[in-house]
C-alpha atoms as a PDB file:
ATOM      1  CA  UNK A   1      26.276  20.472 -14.459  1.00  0.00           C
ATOM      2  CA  UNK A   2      27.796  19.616 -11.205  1.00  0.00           C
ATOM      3  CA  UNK A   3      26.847  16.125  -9.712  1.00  0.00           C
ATOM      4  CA  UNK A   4      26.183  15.967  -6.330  1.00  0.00           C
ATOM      5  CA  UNK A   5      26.679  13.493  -3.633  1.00  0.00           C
ATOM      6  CA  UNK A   6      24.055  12.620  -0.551  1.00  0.00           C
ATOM      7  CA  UNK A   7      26.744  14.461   1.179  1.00  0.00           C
ATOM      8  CA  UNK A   8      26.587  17.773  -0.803  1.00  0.00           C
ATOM      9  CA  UNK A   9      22.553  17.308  -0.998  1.00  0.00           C
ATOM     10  CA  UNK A  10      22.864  16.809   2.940  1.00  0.00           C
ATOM     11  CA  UNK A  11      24.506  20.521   3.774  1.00  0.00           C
ATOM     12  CA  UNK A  12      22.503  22.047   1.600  1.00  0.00           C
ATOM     13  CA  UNK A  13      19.341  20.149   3.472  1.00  0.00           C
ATOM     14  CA  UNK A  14      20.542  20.622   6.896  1.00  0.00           C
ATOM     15  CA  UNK A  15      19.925  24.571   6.146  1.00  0.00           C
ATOM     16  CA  UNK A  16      16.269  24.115   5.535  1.00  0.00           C
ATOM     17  CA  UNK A  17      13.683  23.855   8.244  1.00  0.00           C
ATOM     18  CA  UNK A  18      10.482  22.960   6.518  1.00  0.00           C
ATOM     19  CA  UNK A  19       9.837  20.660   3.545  1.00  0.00           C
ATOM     20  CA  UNK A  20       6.437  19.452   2.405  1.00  0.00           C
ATOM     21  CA  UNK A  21       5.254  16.418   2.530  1.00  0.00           C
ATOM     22  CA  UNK A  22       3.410  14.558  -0.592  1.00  0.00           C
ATOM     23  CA  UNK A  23       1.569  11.513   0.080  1.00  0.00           C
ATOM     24  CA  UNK A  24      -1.263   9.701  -2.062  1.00  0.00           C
ATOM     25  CA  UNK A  25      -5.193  10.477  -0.534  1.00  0.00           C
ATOM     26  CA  UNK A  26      -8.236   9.005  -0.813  1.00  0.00           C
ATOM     27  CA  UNK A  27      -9.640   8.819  -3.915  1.00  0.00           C
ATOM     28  CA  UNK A  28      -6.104   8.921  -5.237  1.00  0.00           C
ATOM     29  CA  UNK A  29      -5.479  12.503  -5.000  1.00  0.00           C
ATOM     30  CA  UNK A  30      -2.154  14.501  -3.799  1.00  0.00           C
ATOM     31  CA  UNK A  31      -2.106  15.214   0.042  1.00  0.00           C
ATOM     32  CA  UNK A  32       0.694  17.600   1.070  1.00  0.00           C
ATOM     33  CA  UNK A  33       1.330  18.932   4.567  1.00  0.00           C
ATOM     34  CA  UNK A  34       4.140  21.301   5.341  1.00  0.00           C
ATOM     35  CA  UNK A  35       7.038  19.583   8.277  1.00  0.00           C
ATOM     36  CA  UNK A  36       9.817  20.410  10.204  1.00  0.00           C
ATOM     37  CA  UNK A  37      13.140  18.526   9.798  1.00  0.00           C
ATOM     38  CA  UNK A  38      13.844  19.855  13.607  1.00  0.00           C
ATOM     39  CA  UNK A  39      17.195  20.549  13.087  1.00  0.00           C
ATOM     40  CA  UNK A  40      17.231  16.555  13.035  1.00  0.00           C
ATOM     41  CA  UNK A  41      19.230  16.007   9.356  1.00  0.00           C
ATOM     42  CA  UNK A  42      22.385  14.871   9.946  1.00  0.00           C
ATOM     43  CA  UNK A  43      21.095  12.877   6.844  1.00  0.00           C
ATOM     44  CA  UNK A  44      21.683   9.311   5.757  1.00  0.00           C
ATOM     45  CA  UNK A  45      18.790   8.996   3.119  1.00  0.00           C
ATOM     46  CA  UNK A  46      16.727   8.772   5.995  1.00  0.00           C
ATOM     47  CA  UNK A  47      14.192  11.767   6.933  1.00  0.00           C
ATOM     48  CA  UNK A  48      12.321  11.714  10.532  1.00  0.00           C
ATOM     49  CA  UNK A  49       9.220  13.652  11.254  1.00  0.00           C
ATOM     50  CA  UNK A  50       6.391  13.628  14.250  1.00  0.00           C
ATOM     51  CA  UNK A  51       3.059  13.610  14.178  1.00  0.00           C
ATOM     52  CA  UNK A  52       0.083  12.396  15.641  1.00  0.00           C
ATOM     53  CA  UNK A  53      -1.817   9.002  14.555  1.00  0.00           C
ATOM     54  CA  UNK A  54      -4.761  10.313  14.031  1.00  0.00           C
ATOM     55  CA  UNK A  55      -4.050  12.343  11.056  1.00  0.00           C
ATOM     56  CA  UNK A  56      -4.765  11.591   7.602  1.00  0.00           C
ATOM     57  CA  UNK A  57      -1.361  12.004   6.721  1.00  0.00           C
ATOM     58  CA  UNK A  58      -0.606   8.620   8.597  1.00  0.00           C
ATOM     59  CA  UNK A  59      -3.535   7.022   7.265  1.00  0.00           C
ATOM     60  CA  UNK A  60      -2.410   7.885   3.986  1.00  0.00           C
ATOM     61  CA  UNK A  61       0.727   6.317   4.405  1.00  0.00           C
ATOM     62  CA  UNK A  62      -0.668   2.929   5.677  1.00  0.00           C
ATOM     63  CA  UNK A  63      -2.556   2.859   2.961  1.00  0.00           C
ATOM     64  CA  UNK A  64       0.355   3.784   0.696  1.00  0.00           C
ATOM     65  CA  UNK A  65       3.599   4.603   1.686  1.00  0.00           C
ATOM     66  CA  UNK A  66       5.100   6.179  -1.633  1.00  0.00           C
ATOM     67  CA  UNK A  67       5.958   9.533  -1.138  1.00  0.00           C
ATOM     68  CA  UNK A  68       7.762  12.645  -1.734  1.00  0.00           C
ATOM     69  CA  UNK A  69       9.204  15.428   0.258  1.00  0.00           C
ATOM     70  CA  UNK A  70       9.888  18.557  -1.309  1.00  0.00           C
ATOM     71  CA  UNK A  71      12.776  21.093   0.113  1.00  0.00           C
ATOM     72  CA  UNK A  72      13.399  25.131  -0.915  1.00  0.00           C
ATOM     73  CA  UNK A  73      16.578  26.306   0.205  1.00  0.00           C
ATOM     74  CA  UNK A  74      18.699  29.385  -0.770  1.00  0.00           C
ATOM     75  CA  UNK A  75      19.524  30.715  -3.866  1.00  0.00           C
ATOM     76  CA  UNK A  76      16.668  29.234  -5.550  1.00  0.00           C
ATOM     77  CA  UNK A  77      18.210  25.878  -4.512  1.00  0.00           C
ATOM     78  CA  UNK A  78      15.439  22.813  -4.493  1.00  0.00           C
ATOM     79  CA  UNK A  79      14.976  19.301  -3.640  1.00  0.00           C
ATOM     80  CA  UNK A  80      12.169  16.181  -4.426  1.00  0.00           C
ATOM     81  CA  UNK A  81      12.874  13.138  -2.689  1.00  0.00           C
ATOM     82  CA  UNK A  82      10.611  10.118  -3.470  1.00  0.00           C
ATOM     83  CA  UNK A  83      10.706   7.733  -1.137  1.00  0.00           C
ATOM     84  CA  UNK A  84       8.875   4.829   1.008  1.00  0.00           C
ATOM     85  CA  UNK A  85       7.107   5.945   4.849  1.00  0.00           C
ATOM     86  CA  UNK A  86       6.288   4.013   7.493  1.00  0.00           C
ATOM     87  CA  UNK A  87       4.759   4.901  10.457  1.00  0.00           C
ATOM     88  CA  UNK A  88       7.099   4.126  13.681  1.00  0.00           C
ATOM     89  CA  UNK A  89       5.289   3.741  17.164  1.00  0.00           C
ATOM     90  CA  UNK A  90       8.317   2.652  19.410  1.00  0.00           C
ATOM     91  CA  UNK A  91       9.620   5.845  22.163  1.00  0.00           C
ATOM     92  CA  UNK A  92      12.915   4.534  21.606  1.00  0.00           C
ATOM     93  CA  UNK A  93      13.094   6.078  18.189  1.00  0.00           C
ATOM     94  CA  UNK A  94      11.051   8.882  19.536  1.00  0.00           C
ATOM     95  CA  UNK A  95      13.963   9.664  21.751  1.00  0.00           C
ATOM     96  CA  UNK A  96      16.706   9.594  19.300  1.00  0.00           C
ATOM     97  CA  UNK A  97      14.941  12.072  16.640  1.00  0.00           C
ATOM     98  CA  UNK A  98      13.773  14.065  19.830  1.00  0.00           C
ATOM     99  CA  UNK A  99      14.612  17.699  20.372  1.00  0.00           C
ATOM    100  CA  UNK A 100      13.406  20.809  22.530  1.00  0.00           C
ATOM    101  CA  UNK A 101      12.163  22.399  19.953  1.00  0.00           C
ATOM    102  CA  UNK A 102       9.178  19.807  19.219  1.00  0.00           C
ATOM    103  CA  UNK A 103       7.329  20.499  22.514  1.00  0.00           C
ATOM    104  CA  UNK A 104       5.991  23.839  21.499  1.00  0.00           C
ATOM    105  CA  UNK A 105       3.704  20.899  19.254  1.00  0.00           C
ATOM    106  CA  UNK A 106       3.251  18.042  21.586  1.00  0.00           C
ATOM    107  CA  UNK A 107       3.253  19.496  25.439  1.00  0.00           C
ATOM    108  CA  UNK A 108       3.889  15.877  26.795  1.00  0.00           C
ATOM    109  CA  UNK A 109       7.316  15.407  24.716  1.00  0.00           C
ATOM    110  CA  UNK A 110       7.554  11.273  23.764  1.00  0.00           C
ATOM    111  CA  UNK A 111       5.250  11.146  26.269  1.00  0.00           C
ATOM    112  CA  UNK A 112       2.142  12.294  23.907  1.00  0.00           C
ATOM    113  CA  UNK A 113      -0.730  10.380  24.040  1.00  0.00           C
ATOM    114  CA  UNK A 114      -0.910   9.221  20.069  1.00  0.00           C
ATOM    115  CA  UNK A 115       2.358  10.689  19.022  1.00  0.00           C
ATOM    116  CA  UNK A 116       4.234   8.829  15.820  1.00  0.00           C
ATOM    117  CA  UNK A 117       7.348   9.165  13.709  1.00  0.00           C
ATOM    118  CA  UNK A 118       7.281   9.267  10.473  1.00  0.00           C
ATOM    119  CA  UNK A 119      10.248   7.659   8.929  1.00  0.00           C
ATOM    120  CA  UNK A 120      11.200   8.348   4.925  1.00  0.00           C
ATOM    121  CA  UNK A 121      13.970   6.464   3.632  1.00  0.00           C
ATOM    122  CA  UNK A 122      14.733   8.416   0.182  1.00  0.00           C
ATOM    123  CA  UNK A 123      15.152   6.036  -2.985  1.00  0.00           C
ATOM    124  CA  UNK A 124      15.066   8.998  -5.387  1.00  0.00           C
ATOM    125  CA  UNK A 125      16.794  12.600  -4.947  1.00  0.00           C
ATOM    126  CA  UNK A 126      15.922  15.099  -7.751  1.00  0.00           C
ATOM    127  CA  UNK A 127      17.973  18.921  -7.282  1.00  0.00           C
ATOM    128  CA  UNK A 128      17.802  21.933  -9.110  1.00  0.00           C
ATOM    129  CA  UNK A 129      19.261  24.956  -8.963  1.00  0.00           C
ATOM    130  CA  UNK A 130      22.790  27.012  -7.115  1.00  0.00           C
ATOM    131  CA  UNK A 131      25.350  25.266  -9.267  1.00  0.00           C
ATOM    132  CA  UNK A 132      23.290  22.204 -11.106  1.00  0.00           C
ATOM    133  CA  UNK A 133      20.867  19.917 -11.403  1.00  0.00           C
ATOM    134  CA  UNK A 134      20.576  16.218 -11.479  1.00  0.00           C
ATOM    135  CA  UNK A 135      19.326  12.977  -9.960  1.00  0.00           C
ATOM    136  CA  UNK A 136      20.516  10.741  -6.881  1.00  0.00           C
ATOM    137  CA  UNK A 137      19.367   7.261  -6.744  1.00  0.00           C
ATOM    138  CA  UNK A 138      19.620   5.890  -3.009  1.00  0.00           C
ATOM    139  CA  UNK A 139      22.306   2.867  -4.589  1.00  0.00           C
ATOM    140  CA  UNK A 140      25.217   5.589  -5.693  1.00  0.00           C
ATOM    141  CA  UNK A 141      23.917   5.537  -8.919  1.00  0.00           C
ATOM    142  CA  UNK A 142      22.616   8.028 -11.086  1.00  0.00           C
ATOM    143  CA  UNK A 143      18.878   8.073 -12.657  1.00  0.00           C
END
C-alpha cells in the first residue's frame, strides 16, 4: 500500500468533474445528489458547490451538516470524504468559487435570485484503488 497525501488525493480529484453528494434526510434516510466540482479543486480539504436554497439538499444540511462526497476517477480510482457543510449566502464567496461554466445552471451568475454555496471542509478521506488504499484524517494523521 502506498499512502497518500491531500496533495496526491488532490491531482487525482482535480481530474474528476462530478462527485455525489450524501447528506442525512428526513426521517433519517440517505439523500444523495450528483455535483460538479467546476473545475474549482485546487483543493485544501475544502470542497465548494452551488445550489439553490430551496432544495432539500440545503435543508438537509441545516438540519445536519455531516456528510460525505463520493468521487470515481480513472482506473477504478475512488474517493469518500466525510465531512461537515454549511450553507454560505455571502456573493463574495460566490465570486471566488465562480466560473463560466456554472451559468449554463443559474442564467443570472452570483446574481441568482436564491443561489448558495455549499462549503465541505473534509475531516475524513477514504481511497481505493490505482496504486493503494488507505485513510486521510484532515490533522496529517492517519485513521
Amino acid at each position: 500500500m502506498t499512502e497518500k497525501t491531500l496533495r496526491d488525493l488532490a491531482e487525482r480529484m482535480a481530474k474528476i468533474d462530478i462527485c455525489m453528494l450524501c447528506s442525512k434526510t428526513a426521517g433519517n434516510r440517505i439523500g444523495a445528489r450528483p455535483m460538479s466540482n467546476n473545475s474549482d479543486v485546487d483543493y485544501d480539504g475544502t470542497s465548494y458547490f452551488f445550489t439553490l436554497d430551496d432544495t432539500r439538499m440545503v435543508t438537509d444540511i441545516e438540519n445536519d451538516p455531516q456528510v460525505c462526497l463520493t468521487f470515481q476517477g480513472e482506473d477504478w480510482f475512488s474517493l469518500a470524504v466525510e465531512g461537515k457543510a454549511k450553507v454560505v449566502q455571502e456573493k463574495a464567496a460566490f465570486r471566488e468559487h465562480w466560473v463560466d461554466d456554472l451559468d449554463r445552471w443559474f442564467a443570472d451568475g452570483v446574481e441568482t435570485e436564491g443561489l448558495v454555496l455549499l462549503e465541505v471542509a473534509a475531516e475524513r478521506i477514504a481511497y481505493w484503488g490505482g496504486d493503494g488504499d488507505g485513510e486521510l484524517v484532515l490533522d496529517g494523521t492517519k485513521a
